[in-house]
ModelCIF file with pLDDT and N, C-alpha, C, O atoms, coordinates in Angstrom:
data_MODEL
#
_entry.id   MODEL 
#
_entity.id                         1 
_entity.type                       polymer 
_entity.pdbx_number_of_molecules   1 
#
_entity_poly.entity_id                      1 
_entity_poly.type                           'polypeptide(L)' 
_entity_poly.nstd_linkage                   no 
_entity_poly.nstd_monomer                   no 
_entity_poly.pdbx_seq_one_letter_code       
;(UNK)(UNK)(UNK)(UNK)(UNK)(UNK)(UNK)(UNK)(UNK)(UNK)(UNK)(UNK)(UNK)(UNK)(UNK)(UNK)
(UNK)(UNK)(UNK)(UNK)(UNK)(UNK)(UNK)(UNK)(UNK)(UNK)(UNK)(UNK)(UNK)(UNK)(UNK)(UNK)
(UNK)(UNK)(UNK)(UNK)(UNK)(UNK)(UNK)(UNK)(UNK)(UNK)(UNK)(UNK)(UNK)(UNK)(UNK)
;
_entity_poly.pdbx_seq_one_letter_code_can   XXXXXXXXXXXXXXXXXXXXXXXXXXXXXXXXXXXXXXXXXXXXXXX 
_entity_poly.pdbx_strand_id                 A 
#
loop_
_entity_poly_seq.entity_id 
_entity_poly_seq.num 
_entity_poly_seq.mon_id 
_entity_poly_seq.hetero 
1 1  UNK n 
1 2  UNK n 
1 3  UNK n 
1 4  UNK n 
1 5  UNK n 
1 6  UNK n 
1 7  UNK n 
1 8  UNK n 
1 9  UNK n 
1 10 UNK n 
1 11 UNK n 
1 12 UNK n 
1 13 UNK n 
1 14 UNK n 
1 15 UNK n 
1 16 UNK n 
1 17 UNK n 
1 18 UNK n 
1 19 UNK n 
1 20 UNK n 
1 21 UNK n 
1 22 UNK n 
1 23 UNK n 
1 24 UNK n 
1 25 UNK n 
1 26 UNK n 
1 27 UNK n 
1 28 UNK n 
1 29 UNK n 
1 30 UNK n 
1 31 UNK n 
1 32 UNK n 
1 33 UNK n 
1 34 UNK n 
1 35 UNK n 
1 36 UNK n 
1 37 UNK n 
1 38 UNK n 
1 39 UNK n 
1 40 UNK n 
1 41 UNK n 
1 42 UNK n 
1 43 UNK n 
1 44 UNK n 
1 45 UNK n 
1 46 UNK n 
1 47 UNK n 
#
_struct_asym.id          A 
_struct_asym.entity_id   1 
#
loop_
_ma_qa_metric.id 
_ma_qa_metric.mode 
_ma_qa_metric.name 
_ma_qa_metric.software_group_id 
_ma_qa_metric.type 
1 global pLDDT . pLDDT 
2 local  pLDDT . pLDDT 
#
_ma_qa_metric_global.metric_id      1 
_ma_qa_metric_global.metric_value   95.89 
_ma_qa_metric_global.model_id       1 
_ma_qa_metric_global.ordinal_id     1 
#
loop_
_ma_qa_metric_local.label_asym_id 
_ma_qa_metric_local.label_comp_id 
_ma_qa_metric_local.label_seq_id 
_ma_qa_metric_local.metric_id 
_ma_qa_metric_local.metric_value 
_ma_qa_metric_local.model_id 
_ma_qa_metric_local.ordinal_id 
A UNK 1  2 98.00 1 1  
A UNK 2  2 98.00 1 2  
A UNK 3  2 98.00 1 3  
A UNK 4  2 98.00 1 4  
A UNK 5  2 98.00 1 5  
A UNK 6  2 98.00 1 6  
A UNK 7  2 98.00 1 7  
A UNK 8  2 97.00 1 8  
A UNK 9  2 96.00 1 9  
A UNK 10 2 95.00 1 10 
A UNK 11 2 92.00 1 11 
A UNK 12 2 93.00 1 12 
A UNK 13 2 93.00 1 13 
A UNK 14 2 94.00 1 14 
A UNK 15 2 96.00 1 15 
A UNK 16 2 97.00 1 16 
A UNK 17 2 98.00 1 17 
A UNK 18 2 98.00 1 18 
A UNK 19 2 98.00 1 19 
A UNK 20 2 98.00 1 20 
A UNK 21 2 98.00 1 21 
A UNK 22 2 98.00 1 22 
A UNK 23 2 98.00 1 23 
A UNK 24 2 98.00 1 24 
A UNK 25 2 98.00 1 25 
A UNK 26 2 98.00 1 26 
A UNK 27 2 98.00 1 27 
A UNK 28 2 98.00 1 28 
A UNK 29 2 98.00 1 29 
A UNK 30 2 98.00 1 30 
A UNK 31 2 98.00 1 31 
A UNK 32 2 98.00 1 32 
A UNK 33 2 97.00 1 33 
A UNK 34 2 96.00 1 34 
A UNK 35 2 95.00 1 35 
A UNK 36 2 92.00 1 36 
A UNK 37 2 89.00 1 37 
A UNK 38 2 89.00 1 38 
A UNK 39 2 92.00 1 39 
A UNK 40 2 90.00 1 40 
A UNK 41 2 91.00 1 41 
A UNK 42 2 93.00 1 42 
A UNK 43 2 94.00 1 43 
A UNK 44 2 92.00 1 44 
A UNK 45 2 95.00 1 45 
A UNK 46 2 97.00 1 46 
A UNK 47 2 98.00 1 47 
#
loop_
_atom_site.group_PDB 
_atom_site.id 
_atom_site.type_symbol 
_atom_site.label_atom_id 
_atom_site.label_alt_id 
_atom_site.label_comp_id 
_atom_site.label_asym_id 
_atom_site.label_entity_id 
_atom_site.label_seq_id 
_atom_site.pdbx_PDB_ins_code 
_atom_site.Cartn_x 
_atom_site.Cartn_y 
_atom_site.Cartn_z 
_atom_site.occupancy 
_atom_site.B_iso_or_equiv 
_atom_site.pdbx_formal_charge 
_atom_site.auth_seq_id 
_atom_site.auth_comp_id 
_atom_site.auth_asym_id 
_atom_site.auth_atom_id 
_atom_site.pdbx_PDB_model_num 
ATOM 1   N N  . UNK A 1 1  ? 179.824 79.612 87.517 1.00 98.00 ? 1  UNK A N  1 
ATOM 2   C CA . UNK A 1 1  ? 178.898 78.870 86.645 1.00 98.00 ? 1  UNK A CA 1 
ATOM 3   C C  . UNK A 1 1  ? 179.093 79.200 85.166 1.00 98.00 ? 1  UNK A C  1 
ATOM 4   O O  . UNK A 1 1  ? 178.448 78.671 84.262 1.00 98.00 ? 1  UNK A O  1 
ATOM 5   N N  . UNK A 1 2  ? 180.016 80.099 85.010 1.00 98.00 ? 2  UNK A N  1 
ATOM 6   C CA . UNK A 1 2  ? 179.896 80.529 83.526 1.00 98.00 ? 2  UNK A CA 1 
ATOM 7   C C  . UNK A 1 2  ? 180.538 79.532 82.460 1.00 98.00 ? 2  UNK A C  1 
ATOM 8   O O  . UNK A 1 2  ? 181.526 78.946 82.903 1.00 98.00 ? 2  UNK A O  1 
ATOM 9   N N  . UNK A 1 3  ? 180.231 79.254 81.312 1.00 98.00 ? 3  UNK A N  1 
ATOM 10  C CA . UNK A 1 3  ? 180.440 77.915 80.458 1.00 98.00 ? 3  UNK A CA 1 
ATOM 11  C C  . UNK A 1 3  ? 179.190 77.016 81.006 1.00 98.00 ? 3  UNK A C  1 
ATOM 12  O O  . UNK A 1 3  ? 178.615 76.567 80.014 1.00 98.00 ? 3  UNK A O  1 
ATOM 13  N N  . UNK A 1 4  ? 178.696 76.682 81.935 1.00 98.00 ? 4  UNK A N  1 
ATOM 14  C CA . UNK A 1 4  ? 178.001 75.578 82.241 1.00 98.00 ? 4  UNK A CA 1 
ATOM 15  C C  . UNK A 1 4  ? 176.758 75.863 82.357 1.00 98.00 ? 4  UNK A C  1 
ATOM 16  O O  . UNK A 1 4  ? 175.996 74.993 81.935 1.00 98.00 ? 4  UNK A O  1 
ATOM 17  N N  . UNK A 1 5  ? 176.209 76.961 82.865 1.00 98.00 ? 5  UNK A N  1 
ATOM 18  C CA . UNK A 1 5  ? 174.725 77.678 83.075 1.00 98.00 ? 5  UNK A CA 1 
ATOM 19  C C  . UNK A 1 5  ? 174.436 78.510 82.174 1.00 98.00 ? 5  UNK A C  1 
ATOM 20  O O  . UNK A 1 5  ? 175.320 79.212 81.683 1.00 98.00 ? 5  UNK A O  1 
ATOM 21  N N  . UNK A 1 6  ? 173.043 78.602 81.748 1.00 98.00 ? 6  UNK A N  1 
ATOM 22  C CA . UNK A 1 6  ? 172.306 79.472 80.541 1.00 98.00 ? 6  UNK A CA 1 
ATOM 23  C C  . UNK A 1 6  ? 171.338 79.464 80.989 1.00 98.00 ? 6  UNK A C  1 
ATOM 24  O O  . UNK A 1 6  ? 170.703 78.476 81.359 1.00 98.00 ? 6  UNK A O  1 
ATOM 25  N N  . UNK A 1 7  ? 170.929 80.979 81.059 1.00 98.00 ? 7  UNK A N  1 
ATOM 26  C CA . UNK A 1 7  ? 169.687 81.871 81.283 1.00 98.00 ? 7  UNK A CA 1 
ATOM 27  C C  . UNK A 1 7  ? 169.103 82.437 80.608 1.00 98.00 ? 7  UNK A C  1 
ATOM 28  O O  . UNK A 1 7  ? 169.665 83.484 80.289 1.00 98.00 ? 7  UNK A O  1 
ATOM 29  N N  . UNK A 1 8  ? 167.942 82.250 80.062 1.00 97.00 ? 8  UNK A N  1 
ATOM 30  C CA . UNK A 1 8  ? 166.929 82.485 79.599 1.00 97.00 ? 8  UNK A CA 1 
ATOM 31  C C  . UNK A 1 8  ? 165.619 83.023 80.173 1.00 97.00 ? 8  UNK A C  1 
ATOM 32  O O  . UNK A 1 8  ? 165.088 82.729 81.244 1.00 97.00 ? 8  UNK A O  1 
ATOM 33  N N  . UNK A 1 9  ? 165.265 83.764 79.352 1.00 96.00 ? 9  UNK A N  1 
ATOM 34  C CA . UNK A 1 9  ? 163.875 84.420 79.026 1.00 96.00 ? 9  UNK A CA 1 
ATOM 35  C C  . UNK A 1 9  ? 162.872 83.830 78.356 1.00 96.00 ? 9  UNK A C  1 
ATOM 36  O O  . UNK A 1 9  ? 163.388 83.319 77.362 1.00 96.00 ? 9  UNK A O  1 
ATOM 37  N N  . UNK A 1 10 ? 161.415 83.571 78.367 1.00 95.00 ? 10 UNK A N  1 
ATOM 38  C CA . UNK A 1 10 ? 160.175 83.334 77.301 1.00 95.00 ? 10 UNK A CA 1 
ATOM 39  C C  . UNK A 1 10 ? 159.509 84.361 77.733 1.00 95.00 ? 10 UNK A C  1 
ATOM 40  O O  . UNK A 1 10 ? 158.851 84.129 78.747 1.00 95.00 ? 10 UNK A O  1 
ATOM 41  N N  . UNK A 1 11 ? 159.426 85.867 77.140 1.00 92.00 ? 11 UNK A N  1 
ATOM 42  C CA . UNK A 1 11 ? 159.071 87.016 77.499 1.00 92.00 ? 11 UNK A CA 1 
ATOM 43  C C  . UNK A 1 11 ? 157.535 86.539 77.183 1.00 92.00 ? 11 UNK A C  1 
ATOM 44  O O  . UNK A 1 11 ? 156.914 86.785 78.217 1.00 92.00 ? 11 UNK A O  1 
ATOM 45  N N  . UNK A 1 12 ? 156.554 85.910 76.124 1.00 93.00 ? 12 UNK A N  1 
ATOM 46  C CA . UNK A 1 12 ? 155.472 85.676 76.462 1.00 93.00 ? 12 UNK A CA 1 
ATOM 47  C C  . UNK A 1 12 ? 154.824 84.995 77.697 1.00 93.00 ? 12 UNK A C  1 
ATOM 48  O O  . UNK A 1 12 ? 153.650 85.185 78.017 1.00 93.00 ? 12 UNK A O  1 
ATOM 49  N N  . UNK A 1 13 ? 155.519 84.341 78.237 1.00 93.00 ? 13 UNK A N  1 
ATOM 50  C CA . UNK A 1 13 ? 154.907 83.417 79.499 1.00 93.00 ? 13 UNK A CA 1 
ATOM 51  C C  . UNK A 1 13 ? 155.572 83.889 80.224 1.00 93.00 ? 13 UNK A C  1 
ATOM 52  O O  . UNK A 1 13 ? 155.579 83.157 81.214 1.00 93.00 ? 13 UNK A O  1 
ATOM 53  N N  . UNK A 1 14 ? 156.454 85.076 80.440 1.00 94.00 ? 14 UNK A N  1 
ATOM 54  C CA . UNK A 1 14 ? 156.990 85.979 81.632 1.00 94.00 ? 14 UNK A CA 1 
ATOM 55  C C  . UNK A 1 14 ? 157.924 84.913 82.030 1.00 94.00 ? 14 UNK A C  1 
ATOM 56  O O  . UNK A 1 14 ? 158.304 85.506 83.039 1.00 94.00 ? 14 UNK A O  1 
ATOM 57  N N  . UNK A 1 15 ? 158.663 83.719 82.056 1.00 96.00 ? 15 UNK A N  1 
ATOM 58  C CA . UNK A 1 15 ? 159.084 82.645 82.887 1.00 96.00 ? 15 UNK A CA 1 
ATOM 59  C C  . UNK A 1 15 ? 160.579 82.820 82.395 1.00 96.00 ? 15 UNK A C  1 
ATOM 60  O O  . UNK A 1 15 ? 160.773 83.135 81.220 1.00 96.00 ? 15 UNK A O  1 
ATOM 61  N N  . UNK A 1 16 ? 161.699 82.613 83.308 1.00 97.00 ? 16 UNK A N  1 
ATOM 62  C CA . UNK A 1 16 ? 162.902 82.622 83.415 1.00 97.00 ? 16 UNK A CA 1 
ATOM 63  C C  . UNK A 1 16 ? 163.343 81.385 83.857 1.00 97.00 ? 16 UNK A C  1 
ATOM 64  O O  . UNK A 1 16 ? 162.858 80.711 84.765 1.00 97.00 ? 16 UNK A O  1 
ATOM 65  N N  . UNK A 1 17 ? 164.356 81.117 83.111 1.00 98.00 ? 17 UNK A N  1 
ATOM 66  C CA . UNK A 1 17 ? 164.711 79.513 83.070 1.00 98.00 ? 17 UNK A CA 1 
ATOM 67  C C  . UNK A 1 17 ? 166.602 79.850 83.184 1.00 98.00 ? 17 UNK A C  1 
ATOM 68  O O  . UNK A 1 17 ? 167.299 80.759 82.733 1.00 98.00 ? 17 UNK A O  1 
ATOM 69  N N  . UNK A 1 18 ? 166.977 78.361 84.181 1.00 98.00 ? 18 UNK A N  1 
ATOM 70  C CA . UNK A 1 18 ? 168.214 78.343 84.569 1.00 98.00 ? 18 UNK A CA 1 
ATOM 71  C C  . UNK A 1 18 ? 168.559 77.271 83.891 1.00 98.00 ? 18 UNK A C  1 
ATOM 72  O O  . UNK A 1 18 ? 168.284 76.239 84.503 1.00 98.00 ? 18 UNK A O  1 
ATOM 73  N N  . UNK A 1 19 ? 169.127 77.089 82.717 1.00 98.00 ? 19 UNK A N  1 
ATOM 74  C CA . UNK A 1 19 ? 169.937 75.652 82.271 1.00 98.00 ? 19 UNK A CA 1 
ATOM 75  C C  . UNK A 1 19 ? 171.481 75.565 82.687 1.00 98.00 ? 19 UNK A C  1 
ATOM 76  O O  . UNK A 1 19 ? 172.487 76.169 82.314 1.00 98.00 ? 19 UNK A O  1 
ATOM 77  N N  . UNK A 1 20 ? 171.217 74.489 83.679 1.00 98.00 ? 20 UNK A N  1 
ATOM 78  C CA . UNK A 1 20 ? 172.113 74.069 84.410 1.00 98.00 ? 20 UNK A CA 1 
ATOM 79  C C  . UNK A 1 20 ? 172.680 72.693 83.537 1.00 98.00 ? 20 UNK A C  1 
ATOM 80  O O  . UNK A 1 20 ? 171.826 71.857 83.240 1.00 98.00 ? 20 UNK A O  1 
ATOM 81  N N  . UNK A 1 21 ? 174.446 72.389 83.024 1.00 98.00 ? 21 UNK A N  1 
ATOM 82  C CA . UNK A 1 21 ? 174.784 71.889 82.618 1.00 98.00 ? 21 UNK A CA 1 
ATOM 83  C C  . UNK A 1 21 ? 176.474 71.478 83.614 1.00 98.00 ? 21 UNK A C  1 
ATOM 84  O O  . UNK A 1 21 ? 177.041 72.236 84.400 1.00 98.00 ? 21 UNK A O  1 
ATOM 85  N N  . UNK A 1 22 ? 176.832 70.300 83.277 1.00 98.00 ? 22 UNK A N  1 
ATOM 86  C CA . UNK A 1 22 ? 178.015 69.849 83.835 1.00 98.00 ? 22 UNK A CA 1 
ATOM 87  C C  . UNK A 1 22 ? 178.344 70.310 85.506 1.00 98.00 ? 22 UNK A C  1 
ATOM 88  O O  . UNK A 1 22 ? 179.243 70.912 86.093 1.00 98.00 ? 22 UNK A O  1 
ATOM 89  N N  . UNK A 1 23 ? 177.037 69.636 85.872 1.00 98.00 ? 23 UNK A N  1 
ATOM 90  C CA . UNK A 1 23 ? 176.890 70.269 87.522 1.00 98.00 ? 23 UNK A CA 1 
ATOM 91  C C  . UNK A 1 23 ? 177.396 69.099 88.159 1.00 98.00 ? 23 UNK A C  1 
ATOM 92  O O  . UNK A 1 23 ? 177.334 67.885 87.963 1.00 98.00 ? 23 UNK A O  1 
ATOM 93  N N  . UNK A 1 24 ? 178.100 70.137 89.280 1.00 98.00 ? 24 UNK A N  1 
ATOM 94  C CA . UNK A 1 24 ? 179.308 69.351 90.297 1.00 98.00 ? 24 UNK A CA 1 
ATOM 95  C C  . UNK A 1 24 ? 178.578 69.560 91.514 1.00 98.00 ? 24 UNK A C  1 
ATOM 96  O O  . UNK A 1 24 ? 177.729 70.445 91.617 1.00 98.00 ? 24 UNK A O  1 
ATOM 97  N N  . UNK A 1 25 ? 178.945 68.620 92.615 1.00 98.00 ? 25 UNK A N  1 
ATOM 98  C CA . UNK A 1 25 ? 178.438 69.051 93.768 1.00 98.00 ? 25 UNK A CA 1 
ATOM 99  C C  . UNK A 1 25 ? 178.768 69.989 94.742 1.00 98.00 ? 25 UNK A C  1 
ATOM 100 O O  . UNK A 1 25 ? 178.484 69.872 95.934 1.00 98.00 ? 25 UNK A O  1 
ATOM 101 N N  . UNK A 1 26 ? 179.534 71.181 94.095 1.00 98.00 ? 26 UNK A N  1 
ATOM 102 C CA . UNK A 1 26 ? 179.616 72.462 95.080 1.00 98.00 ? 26 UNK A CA 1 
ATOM 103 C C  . UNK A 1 26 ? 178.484 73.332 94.321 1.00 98.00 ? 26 UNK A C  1 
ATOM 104 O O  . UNK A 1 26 ? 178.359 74.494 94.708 1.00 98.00 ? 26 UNK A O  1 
ATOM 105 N N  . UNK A 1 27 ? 177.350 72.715 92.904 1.00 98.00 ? 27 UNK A N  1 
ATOM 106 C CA . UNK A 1 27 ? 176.842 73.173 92.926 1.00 98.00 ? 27 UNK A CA 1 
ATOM 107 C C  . UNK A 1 27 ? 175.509 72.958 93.887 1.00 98.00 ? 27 UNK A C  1 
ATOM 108 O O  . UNK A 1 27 ? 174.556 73.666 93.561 1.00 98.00 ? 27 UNK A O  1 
ATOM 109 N N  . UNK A 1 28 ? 175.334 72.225 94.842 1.00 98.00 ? 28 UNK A N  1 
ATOM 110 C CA . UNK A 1 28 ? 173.941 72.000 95.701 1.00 98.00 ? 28 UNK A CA 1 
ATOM 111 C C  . UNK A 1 28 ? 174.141 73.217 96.419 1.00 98.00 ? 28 UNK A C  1 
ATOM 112 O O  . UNK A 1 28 ? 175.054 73.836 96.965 1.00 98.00 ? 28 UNK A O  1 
ATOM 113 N N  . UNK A 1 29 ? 172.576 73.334 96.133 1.00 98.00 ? 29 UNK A N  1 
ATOM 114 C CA . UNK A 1 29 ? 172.040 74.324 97.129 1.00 98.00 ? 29 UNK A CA 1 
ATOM 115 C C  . UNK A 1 29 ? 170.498 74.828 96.959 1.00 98.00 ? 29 UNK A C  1 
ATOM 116 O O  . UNK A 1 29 ? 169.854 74.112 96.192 1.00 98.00 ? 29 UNK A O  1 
ATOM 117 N N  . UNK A 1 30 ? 169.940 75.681 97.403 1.00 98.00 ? 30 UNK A N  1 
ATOM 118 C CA . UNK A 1 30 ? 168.553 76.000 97.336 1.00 98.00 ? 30 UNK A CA 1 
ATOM 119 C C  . UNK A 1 30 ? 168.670 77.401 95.953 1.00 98.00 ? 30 UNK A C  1 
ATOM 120 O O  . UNK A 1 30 ? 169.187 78.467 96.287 1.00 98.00 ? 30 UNK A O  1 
ATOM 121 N N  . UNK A 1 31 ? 168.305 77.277 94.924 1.00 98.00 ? 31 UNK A N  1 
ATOM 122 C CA . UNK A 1 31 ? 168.350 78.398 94.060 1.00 98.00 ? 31 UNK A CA 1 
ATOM 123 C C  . UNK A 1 31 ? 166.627 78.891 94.024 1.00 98.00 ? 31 UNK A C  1 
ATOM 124 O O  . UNK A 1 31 ? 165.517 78.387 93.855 1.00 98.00 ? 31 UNK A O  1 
ATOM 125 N N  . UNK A 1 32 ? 167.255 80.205 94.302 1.00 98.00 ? 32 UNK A N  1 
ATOM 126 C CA . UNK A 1 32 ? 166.034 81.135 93.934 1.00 98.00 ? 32 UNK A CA 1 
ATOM 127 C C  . UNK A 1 32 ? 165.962 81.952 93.082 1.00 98.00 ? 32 UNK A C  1 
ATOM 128 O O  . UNK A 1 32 ? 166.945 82.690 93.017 1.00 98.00 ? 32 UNK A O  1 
ATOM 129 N N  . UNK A 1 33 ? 164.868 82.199 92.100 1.00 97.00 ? 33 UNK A N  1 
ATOM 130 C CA . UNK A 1 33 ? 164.498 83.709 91.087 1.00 97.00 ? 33 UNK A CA 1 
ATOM 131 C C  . UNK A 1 33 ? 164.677 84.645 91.655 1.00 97.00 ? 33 UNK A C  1 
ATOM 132 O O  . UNK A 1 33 ? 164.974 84.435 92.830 1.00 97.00 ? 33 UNK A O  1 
ATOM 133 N N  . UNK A 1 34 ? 164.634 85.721 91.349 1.00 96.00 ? 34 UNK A N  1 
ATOM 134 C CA . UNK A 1 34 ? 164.165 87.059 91.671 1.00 96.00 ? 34 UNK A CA 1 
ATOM 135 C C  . UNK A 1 34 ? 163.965 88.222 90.618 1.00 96.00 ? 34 UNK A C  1 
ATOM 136 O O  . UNK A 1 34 ? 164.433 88.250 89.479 1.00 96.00 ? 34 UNK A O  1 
ATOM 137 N N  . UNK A 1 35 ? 163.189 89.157 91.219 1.00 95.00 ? 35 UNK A N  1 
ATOM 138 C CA . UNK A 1 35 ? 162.647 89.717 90.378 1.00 95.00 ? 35 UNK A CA 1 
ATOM 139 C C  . UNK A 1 35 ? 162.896 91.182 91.213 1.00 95.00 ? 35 UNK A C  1 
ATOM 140 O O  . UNK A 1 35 ? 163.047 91.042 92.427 1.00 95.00 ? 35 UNK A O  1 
ATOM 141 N N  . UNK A 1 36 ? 162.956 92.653 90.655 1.00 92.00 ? 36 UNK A N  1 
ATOM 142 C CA . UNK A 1 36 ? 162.996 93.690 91.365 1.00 92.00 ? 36 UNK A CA 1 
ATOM 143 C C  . UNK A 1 36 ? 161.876 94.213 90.454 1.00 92.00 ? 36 UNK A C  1 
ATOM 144 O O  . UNK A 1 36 ? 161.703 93.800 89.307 1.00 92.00 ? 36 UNK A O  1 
ATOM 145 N N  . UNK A 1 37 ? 160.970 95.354 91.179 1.00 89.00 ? 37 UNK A N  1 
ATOM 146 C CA . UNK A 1 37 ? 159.914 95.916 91.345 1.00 89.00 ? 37 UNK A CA 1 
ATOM 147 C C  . UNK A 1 37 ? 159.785 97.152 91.390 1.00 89.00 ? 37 UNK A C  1 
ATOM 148 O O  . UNK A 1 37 ? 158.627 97.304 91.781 1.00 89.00 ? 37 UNK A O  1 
ATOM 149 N N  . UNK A 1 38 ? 160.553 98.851 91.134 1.00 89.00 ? 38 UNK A N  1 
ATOM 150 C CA . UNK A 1 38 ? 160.833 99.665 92.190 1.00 89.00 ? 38 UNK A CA 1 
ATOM 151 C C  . UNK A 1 38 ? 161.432 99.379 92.918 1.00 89.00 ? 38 UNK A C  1 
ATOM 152 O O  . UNK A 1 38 ? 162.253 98.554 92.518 1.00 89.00 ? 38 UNK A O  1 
ATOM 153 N N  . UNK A 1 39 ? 161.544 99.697 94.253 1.00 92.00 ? 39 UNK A N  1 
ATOM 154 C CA . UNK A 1 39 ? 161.677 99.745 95.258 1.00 92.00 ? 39 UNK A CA 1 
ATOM 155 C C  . UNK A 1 39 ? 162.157 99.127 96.111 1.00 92.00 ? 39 UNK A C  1 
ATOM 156 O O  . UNK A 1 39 ? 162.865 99.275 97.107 1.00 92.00 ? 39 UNK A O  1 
ATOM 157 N N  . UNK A 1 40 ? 161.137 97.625 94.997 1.00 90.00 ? 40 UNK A N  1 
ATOM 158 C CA . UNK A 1 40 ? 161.701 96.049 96.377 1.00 90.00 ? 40 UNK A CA 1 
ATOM 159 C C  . UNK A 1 40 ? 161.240 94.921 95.621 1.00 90.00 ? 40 UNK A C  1 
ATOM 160 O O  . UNK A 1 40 ? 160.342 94.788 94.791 1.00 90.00 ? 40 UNK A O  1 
ATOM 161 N N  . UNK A 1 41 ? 162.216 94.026 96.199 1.00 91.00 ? 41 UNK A N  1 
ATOM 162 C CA . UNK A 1 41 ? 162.644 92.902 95.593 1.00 91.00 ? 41 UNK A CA 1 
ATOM 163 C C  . UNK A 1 41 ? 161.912 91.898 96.021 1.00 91.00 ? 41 UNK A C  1 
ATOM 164 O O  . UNK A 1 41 ? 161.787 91.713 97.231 1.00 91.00 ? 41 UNK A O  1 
ATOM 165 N N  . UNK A 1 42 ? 161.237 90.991 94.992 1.00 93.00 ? 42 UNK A N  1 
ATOM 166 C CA . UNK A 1 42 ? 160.598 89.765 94.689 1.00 93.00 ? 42 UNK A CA 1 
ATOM 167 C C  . UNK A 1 42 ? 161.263 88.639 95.044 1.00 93.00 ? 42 UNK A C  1 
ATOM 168 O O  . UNK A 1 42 ? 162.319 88.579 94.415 1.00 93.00 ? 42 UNK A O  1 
ATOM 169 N N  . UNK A 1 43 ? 161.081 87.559 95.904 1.00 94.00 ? 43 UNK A N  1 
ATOM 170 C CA . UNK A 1 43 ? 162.232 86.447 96.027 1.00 94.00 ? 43 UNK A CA 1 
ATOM 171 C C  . UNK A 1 43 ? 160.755 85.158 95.745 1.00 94.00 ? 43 UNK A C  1 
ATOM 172 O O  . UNK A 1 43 ? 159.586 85.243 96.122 1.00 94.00 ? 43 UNK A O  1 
ATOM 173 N N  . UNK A 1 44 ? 161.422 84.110 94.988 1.00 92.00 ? 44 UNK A N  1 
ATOM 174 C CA . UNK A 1 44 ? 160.372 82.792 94.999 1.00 92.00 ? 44 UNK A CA 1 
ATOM 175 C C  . UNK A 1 44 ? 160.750 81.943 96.227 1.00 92.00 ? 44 UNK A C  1 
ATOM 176 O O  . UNK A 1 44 ? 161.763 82.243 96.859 1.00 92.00 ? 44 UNK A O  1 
ATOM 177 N N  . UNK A 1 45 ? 159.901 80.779 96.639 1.00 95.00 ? 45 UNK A N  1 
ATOM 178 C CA . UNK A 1 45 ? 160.653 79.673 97.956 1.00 95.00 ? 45 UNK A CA 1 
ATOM 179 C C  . UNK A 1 45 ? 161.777 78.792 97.373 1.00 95.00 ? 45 UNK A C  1 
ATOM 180 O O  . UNK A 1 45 ? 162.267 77.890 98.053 1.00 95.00 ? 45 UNK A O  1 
ATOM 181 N N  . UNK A 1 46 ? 162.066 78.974 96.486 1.00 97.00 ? 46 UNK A N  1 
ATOM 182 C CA . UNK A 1 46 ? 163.355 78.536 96.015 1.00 97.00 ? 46 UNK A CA 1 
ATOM 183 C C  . UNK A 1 46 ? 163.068 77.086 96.025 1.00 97.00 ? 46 UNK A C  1 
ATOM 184 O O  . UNK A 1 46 ? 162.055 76.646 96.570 1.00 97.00 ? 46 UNK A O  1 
ATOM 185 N N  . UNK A 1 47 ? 164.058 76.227 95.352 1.00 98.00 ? 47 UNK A N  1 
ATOM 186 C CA . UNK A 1 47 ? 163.911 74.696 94.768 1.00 98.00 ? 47 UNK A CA 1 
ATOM 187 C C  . UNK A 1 47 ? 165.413 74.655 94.977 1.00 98.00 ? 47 UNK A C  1 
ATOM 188 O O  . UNK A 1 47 ? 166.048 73.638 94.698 1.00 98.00 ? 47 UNK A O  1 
#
């Protein structure tokens, strides 16, 4: 993904953002956040 995807931070609203650009279809799939905690890892239901 590198050249085409940009990741970002808005450290006030805590929210992490995937800008997805010049997407092909080996990019489909279910993408998920995550977040680590200590110990153990945070996963969202993915989109």
């Amino acid at each position: 993904v590198k050249g085409r995807f940009t990741i970002s931070r808005d450290n006030a609203k805590n929210t992490v953002y995937l800008q997805m650009n010049s997407l092909k279809p080996e990019d489909t799939a279910v993408y998920y956040c995550n977040a680590i905690y200590g110990p153990n890892d945070y996963w969202g239901q993915g989109t």
